[in-house]
Protein backbone atom coordinates (compact mmCIF):
# COMPACT_ATOMS: atom_id res chain seq x y z
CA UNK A 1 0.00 0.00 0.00
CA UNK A 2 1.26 3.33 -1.11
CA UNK A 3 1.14 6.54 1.01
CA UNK A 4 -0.08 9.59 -0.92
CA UNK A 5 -0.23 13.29 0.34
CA UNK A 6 -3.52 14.40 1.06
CA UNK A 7 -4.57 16.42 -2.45
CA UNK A 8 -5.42 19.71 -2.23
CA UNK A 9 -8.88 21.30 -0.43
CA UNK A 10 -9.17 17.70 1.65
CA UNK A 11 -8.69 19.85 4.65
CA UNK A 12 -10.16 22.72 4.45
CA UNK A 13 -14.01 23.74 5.06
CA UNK A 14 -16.50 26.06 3.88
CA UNK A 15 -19.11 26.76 6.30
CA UNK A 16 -22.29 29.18 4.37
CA UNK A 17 -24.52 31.25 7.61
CA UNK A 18 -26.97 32.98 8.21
CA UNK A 19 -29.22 32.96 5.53
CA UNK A 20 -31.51 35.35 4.70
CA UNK A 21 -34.22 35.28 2.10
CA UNK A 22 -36.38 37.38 0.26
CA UNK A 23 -39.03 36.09 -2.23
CA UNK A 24 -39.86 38.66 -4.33
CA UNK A 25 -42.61 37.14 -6.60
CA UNK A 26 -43.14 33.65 -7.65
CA UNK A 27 -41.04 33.60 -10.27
CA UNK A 28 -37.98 35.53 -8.17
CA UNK A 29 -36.10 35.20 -4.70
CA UNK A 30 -32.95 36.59 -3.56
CA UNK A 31 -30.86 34.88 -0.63
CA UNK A 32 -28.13 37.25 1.20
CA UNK A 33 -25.25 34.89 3.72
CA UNK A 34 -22.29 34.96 4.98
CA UNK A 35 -19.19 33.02 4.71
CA UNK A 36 -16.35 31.47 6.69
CA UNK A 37 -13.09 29.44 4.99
CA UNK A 38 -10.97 27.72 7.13
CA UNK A 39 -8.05 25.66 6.44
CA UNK A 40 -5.78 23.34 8.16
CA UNK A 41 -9.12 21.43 9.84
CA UNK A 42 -7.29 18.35 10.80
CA UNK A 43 -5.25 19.91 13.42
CA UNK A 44 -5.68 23.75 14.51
CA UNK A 45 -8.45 25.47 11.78
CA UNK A 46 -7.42 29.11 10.99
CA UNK A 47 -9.37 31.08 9.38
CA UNK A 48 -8.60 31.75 6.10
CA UNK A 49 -11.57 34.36 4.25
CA UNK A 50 -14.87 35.72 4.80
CA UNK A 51 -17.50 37.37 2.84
CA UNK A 52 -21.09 36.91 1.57
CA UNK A 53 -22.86 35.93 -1.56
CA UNK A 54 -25.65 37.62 -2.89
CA UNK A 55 -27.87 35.13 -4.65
CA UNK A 56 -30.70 35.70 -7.35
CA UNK A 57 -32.79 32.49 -8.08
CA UNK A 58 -35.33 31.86 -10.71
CA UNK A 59 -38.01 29.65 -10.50
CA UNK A 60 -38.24 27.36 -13.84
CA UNK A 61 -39.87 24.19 -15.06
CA UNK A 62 -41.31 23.98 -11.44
CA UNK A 63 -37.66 24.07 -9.60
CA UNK A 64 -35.52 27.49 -8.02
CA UNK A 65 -32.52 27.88 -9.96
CA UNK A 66 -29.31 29.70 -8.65
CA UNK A 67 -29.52 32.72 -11.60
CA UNK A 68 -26.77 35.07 -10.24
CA UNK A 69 -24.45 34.96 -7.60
CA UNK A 70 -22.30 37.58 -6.22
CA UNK A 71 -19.61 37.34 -3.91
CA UNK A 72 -18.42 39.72 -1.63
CA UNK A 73 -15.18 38.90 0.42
CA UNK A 74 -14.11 40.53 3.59
């Protein structure tokens, strides 16, 4: 059995919060959160970038559909 170096992104996590929602019609929503990356997970997590995304979705063929997304770090 071979040992291989973990590739990259296994440890790291993105964690999405505090959601907030606003349907405009029934056709139209937009979704405001916030954002937390950390990396290193398997020993001591730092935190590596924050932000929020800004999310227009459309609803189509009877399913919401991410139209737009914006993202806003810091």
């Amino acid at each position: 059995m071979t040992s291989r170096a973990p590739s990259r992104g296994t440890r790291t996590r993105h964690v999405p919060d505090c959601i907030s929602i606003d349907i405009r019609s029934e056709t139209e929503a937009c979704a405001t959160s916030t954002w937390a990356f950390y990396t290193d997970t398997d020993s001591t997590p730092k935190l590596d970038g924050i932000g929020r995304y800004v999310d227009t979705f459309r609803f189509e063929s009877g399913r919401w559909k991410l139209a737009r997304r914006k993202i806003f770090r810091g």
